[in-house]
N, C-alpha and C. Protein backbone atom coordinates (compact mmCIF):
# COMPACT_ATOMS: atom_id res chain seq x y z
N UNK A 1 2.85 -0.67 -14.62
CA UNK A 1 1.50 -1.10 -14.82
C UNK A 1 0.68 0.04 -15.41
N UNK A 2 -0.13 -0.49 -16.32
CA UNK A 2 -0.83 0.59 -17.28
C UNK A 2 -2.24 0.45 -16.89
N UNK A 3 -3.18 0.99 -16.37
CA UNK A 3 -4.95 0.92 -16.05
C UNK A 3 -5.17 1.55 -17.46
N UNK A 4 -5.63 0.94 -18.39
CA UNK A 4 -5.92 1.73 -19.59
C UNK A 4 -7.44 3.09 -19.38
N UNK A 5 -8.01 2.24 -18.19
CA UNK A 5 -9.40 3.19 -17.96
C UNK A 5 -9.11 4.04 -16.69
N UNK A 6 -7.81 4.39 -16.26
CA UNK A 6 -7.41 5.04 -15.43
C UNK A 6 -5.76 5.46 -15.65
N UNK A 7 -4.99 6.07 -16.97
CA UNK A 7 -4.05 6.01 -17.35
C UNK A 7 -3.03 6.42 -16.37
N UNK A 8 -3.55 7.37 -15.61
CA UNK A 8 -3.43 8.19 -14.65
C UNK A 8 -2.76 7.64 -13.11
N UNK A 9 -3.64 6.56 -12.66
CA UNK A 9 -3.02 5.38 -11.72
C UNK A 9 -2.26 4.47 -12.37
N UNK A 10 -0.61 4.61 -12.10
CA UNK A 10 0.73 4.07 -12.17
C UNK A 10 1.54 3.38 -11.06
N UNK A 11 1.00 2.55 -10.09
CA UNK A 11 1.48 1.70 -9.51
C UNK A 11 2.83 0.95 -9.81
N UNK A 12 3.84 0.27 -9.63
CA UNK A 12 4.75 0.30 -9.87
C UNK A 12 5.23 -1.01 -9.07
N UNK A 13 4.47 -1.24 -8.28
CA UNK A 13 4.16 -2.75 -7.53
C UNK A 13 2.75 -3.19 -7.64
N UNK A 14 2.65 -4.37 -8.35
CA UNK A 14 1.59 -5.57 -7.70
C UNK A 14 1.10 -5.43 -6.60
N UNK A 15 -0.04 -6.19 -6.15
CA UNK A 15 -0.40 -6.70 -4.82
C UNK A 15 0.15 -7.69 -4.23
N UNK A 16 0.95 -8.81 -5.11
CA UNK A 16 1.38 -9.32 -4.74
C UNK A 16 2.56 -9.05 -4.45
N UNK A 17 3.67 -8.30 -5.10
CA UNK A 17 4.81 -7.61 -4.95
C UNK A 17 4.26 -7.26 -3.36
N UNK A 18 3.96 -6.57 -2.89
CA UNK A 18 3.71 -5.62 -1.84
C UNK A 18 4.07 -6.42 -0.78
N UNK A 19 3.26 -7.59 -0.37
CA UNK A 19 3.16 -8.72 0.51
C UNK A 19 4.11 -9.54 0.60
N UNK A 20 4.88 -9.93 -0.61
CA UNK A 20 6.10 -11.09 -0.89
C UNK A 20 7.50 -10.43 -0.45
N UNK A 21 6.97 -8.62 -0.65
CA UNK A 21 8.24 -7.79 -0.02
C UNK A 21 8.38 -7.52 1.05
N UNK A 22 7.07 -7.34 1.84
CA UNK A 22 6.91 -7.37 3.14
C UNK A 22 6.17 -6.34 3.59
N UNK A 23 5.16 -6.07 4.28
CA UNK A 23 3.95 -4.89 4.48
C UNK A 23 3.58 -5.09 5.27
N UNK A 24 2.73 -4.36 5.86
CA UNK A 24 1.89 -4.31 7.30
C UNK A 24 2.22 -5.33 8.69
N UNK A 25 3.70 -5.54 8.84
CA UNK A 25 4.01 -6.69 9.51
C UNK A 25 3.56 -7.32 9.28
N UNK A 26 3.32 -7.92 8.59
CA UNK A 26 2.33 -9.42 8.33
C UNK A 26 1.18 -9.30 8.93
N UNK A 27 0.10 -8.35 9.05
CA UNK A 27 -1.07 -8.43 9.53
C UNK A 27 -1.97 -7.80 8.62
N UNK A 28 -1.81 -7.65 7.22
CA UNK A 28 -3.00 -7.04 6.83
C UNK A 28 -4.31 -7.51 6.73
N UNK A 29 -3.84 -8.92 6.14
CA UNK A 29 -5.21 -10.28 6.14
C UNK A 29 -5.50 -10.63 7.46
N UNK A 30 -5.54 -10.52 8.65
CA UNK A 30 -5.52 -10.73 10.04
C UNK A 30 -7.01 -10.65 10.17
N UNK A 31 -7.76 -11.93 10.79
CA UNK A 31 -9.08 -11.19 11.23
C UNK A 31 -9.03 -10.23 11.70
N UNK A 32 -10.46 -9.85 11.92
CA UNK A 32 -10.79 -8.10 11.85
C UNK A 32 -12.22 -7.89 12.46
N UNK A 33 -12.52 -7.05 12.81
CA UNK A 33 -14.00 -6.80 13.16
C UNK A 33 -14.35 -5.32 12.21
N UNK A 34 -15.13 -4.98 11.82
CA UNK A 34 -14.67 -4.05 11.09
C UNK A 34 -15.99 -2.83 11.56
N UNK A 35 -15.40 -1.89 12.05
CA UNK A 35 -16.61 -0.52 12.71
C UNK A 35 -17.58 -0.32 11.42
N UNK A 36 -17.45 0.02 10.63
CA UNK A 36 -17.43 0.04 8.84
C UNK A 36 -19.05 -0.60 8.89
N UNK A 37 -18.63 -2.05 8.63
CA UNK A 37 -19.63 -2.66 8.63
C UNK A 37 -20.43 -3.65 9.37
N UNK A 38 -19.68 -3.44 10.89
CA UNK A 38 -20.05 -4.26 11.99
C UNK A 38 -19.79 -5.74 11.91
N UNK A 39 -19.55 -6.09 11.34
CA UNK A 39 -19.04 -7.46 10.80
C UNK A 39 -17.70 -7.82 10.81
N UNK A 40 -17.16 -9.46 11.24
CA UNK A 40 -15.76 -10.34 11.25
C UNK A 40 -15.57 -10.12 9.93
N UNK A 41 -14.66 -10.37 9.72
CA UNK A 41 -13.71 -11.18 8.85
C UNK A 41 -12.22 -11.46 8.43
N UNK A 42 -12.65 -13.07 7.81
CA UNK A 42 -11.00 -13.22 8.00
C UNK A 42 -10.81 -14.39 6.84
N UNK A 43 -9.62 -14.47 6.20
CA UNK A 43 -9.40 -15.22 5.23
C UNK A 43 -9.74 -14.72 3.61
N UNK A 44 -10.07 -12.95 3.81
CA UNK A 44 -10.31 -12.36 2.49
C UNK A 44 -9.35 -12.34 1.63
N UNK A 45 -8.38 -12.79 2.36
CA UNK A 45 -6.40 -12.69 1.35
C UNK A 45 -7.07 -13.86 0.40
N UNK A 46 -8.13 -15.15 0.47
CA UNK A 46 -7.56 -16.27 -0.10
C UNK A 46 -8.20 -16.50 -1.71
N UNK A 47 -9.58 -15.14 -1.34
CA UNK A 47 -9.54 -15.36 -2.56
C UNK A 47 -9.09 -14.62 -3.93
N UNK A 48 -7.93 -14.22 -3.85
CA UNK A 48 -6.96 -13.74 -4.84
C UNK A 48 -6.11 -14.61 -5.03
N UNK A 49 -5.95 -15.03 -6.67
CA UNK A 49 -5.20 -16.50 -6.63
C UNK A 49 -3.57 -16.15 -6.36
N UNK A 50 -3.41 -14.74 -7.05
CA UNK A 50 -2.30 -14.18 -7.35
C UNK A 50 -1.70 -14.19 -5.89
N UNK A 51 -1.55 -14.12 -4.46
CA UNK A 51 -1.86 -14.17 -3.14
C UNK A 51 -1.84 -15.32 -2.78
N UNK A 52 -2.01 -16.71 -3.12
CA UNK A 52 -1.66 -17.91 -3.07
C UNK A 52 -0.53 -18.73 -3.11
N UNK A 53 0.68 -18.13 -3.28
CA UNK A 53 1.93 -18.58 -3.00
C UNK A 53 2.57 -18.11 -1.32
N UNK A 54 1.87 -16.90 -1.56
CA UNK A 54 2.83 -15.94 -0.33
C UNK A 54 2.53 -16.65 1.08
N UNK A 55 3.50 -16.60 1.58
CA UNK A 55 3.82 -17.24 2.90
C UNK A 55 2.57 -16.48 4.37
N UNK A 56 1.87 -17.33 4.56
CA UNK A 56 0.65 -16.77 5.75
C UNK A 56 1.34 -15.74 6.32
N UNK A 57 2.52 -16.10 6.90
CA UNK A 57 3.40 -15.31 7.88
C UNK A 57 3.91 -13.71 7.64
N UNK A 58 3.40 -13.50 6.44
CA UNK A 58 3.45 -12.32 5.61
C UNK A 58 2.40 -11.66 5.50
N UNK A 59 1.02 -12.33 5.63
CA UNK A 59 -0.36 -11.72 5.42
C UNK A 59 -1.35 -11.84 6.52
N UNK A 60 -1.09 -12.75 7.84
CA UNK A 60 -2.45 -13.07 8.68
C UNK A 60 -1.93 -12.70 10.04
N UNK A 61 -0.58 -12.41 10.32
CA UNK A 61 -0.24 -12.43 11.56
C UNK A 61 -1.00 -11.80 12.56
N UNK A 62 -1.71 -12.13 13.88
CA UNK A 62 -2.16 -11.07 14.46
C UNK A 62 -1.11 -10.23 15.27
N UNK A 63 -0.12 -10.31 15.67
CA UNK A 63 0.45 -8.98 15.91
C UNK A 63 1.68 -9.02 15.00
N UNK A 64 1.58 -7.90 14.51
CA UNK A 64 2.74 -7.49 13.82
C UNK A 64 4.28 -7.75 14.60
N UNK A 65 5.49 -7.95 13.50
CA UNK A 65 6.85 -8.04 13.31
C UNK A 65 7.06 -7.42 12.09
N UNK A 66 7.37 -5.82 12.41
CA UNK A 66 8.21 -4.72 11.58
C UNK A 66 9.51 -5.27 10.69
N UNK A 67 10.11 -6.29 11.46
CA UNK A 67 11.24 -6.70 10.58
C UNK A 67 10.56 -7.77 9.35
N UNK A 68 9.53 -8.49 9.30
CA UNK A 68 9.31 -8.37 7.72
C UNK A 68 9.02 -7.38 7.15
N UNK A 69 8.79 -6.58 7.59
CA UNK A 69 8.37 -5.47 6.40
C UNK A 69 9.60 -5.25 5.38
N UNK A 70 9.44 -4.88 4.25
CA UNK A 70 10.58 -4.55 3.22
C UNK A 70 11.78 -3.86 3.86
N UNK A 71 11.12 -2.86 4.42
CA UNK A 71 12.70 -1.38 4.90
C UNK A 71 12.86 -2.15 6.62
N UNK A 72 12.12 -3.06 6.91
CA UNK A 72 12.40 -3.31 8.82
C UNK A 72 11.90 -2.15 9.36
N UNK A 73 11.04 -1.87 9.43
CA UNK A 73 10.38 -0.72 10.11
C UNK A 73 9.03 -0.50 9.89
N UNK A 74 8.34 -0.10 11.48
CA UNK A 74 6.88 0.43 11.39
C UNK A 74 6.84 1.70 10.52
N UNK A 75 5.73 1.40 10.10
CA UNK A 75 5.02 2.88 9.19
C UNK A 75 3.30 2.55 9.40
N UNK A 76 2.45 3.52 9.40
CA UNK A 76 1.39 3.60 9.45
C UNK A 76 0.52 3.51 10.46
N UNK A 77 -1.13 3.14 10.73
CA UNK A 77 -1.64 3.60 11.47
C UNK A 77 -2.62 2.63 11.65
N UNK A 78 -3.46 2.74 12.73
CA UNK A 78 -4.47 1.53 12.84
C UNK A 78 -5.59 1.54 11.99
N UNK A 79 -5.96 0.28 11.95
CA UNK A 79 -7.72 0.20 11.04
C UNK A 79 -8.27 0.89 11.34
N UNK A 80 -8.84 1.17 12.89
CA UNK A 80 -9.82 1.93 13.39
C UNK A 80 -9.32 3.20 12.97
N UNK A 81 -8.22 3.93 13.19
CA UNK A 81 -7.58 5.25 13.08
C UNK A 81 -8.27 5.45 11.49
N UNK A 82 -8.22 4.53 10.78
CA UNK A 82 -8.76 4.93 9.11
C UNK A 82 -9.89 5.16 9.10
N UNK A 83 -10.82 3.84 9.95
CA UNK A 83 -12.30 4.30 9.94
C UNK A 83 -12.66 5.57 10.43
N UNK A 84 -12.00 6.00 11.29
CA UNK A 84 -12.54 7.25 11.73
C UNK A 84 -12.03 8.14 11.12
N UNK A 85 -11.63 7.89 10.21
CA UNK A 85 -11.05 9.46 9.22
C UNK A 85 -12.32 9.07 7.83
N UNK A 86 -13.07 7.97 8.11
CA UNK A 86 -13.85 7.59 6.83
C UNK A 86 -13.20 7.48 5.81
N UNK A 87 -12.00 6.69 5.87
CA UNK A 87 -11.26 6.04 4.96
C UNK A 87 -11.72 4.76 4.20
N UNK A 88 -12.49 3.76 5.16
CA UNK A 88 -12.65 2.67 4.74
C UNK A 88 -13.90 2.60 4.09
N UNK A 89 -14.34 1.87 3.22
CA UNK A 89 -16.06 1.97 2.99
C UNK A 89 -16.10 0.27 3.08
N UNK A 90 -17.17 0.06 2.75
CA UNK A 90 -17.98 -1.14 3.19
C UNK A 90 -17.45 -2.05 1.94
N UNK A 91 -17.52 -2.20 1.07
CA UNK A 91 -17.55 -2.87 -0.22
C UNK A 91 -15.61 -3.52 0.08
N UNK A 92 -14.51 -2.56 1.07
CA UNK A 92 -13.83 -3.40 1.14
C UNK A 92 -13.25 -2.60 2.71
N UNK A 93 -13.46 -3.63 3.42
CA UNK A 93 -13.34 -3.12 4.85
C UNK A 93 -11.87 -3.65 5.23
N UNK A 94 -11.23 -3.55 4.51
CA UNK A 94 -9.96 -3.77 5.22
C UNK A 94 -8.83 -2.78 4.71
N UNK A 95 -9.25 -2.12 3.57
CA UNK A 95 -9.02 -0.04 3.25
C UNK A 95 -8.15 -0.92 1.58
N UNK A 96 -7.39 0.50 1.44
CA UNK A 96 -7.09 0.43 0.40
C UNK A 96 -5.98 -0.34 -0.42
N UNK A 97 -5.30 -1.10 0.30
CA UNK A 97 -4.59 -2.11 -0.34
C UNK A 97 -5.86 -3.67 -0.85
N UNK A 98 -6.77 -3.52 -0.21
CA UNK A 98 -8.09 -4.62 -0.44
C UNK A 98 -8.62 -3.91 -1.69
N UNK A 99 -8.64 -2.38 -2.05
CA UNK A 99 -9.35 -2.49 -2.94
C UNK A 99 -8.41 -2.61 -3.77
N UNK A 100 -7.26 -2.22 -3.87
CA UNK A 100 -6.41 -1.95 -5.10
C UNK A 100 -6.19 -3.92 -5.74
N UNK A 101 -6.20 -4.89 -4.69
CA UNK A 101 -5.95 -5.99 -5.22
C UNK A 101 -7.39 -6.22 -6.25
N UNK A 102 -8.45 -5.39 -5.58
CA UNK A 102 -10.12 -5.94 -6.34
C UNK A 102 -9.98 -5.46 -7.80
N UNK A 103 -9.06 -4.12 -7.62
CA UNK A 103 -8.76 -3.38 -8.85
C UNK A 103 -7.77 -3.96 -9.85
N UNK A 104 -6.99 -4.45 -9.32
CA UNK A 104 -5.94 -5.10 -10.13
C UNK A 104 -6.68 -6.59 -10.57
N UNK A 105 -7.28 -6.79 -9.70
CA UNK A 105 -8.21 -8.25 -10.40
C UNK A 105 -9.30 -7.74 -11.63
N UNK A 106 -9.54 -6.79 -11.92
CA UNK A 106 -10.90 -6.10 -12.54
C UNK A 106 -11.84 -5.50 -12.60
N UNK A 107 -12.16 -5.86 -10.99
CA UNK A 107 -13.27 -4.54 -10.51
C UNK A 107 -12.99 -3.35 -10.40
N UNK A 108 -14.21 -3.01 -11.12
CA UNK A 108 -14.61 -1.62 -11.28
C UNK A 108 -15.56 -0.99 -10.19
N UNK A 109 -15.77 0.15 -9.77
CA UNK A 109 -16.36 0.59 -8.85
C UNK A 109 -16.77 1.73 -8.51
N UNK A 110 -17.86 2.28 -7.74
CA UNK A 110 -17.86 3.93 -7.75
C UNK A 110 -16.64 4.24 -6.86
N UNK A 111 -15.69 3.60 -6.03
CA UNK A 111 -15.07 4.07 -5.30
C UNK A 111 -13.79 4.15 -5.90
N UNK A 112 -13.61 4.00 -6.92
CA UNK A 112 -12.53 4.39 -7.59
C UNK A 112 -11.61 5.15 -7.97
N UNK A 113 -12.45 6.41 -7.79
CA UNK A 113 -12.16 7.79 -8.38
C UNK A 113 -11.81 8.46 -6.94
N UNK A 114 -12.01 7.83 -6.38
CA UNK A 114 -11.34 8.36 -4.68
C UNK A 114 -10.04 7.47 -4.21
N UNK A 115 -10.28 6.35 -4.82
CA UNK A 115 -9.23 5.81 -3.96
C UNK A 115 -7.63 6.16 -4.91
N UNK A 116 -7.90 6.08 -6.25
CA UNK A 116 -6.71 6.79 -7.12
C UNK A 116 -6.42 8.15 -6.91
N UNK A 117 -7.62 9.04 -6.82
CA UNK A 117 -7.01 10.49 -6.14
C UNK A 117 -6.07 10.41 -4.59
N UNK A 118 -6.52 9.50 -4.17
CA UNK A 118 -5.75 9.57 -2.59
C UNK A 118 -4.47 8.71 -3.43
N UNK A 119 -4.32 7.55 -3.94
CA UNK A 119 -3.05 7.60 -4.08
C UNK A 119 -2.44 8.63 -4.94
N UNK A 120 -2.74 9.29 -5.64
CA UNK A 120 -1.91 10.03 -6.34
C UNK A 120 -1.50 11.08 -5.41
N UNK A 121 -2.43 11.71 -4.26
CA UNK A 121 -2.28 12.60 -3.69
C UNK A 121 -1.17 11.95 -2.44
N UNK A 122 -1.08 10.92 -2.60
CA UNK A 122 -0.05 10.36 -1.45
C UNK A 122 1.48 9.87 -2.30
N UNK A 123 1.62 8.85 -3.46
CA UNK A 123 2.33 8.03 -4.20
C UNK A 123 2.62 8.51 -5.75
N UNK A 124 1.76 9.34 -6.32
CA UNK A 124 1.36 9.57 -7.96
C UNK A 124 2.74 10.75 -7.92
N UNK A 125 2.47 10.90 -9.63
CA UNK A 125 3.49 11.92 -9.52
C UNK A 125 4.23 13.17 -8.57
N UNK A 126 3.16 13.26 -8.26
CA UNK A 126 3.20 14.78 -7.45
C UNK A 126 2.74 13.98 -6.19
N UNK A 127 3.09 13.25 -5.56
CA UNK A 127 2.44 12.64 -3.93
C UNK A 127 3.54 13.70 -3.09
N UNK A 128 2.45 13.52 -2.23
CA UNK A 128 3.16 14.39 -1.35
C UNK A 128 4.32 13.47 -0.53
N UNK A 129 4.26 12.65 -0.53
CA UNK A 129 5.49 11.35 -0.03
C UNK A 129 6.21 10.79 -0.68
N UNK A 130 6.46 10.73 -2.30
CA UNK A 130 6.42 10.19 -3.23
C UNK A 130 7.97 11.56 -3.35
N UNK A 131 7.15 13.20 -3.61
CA UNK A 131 8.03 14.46 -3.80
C UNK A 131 8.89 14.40 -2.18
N UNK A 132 8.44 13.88 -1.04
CA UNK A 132 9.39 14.26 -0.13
C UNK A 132 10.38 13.52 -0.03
N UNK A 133 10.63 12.27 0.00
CA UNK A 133 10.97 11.32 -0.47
C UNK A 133 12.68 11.48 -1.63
N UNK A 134 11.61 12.47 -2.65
CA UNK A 134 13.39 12.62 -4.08
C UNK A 134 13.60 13.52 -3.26
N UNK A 135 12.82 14.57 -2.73
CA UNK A 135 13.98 15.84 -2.26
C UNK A 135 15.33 15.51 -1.34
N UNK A 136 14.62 14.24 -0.22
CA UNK A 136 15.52 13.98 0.46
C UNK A 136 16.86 13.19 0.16
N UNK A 137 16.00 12.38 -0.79
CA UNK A 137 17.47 12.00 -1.38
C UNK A 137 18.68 12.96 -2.35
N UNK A 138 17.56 13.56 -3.05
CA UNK A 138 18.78 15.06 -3.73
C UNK A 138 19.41 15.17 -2.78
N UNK A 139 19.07 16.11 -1.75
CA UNK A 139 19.77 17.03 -0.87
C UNK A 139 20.29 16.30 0.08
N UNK A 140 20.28 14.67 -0.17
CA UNK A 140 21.47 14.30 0.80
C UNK A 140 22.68 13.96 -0.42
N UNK A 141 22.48 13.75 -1.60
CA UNK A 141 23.12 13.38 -2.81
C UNK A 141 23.10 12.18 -2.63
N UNK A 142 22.24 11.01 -2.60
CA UNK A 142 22.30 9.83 -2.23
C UNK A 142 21.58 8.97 -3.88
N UNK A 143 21.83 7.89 -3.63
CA UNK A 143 21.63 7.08 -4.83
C UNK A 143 19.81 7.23 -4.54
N UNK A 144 18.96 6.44 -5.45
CA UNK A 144 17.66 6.05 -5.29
C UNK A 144 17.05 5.09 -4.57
N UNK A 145 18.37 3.75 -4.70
CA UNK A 145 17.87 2.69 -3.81
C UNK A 145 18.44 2.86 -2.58
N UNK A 146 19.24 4.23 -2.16
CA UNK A 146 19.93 4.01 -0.71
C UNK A 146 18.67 3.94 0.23
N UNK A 147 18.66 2.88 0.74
CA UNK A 147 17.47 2.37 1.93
C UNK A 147 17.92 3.11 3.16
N UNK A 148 18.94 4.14 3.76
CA UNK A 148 18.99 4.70 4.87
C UNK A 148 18.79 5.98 4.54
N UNK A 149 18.14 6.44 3.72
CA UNK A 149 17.31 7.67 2.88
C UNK A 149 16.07 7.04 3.54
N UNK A 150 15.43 7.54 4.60
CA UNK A 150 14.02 7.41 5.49
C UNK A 150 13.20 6.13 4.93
N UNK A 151 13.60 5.59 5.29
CA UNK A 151 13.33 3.94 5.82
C UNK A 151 11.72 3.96 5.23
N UNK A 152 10.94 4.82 6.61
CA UNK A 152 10.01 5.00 6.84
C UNK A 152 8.85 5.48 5.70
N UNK A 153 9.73 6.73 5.06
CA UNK A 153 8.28 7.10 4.01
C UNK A 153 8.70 5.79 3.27
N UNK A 154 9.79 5.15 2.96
CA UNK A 154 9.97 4.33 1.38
C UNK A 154 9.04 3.10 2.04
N UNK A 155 8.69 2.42 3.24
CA UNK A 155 7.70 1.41 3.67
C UNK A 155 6.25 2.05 3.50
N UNK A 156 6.22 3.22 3.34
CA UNK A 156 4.91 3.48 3.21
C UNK A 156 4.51 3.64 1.88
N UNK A 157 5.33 4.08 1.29
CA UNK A 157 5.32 3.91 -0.17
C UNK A 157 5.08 2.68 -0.70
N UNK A 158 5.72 2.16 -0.40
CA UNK A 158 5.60 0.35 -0.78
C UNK A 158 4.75 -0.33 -0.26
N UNK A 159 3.69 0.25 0.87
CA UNK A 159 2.47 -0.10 1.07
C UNK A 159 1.36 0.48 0.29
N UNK A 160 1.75 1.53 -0.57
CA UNK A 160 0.94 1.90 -1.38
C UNK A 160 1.15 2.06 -3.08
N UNK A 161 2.29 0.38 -2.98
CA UNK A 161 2.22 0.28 -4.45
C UNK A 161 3.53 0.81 -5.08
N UNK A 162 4.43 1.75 -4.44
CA UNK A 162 5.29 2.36 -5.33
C UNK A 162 6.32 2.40 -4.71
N UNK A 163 7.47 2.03 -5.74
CA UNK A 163 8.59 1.85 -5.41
C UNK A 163 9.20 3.39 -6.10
N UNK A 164 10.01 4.11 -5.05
CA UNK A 164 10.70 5.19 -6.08
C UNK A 164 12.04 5.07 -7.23
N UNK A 165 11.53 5.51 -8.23
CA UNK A 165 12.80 5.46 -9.59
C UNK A 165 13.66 6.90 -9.54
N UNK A 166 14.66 6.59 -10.31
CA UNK A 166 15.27 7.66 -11.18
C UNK A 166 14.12 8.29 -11.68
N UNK A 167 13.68 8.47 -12.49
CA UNK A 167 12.99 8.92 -12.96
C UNK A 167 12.08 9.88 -12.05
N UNK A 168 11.49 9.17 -10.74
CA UNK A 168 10.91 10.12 -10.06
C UNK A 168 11.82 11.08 -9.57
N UNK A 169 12.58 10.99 -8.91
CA UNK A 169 13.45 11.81 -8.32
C UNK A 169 14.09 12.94 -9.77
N UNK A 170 14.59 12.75 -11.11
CA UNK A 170 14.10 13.80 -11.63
C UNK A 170 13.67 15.10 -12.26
N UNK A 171 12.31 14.47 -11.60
CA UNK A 171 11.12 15.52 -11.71
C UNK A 171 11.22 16.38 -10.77
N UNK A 172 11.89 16.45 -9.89
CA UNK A 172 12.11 17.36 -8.50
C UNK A 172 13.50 18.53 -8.47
């Protein structure tokens, strides 16, 4: 995927990819109360049309099941745990897979230029999860798609859009 006004953000999964592969146990669309902006909500998955095939059971669950996720395994951290790092902002209170779908739909935003630095600084060339990730596979000499090469960062990766290539690995 090419952002022509952000050449720089290279995603490598859809939003919809992300969800159809399996993410956040099935709870990312899950009502919510949100510290953020003091306010419910729930059913923000529906209006992305692209998001309209995928199975509820993939996007609303309220408690998570790790075994949909892509790799079968937890990765990550709670909503609240984000708000309080002032991760989330108001315009999309359910963090950064909400904005990246707003982004991939067209919106533009001042929060933009933060939320692509954090992925790059997490997923982008040089992510810091993205580089730990090929090393480990070098130095075990393992293929790219071997999925028992840490389960864990490659679900988090794939919650943030990127699947690792040849190509990444490399650069290392």
């Amino acid at each position: 995927m090419v952002f022509d006004d952000y050449p720089e953000f290279r995603p490598n999964l859809t939003p919809a990819e992300i969800f159809e592969q399996g993410a956040f146990g099935g709870t990312y669309w899950r009502p919510i109360h949100s510290g953020v902006t003091g306010r419910n909500y729930k059913n923000k998955h529906t209006g992305y049309k692209f998001l309209s095939h995928i199975d509820e059971n993939l996007l609303t669950r309220t408690e998570p099941d790790y075994t949909l996720n892509k790799y079968g395994v937890h990765s990550g951290t709670t909503l609240e745990y984000w708000e309080s790092r002032d991760w989330i902002k108001k315009q999309d209170p359910y963090g950064w897979v909400q904005w990246y779908c707003e982004f991939y739909s067209g919106r533009r935003s001042s929060d933009d230029r933060r939320q692509i630095d954090r992925w790059l600084a997490f997923a982008g060339p040089n992510g810091r999860f993205l580089r730990r990730l090929a090393k480990m596979i070098k130095s075990q000499r393992k293929k790219v798609n071997d999925k028992t090469v840490s389960p864990v960062i490659r679900q988090e990766l794939h919650q943030w859009a990127k699947k690792i290539t040849s190509a990444d690995i490399a650069q290392f």
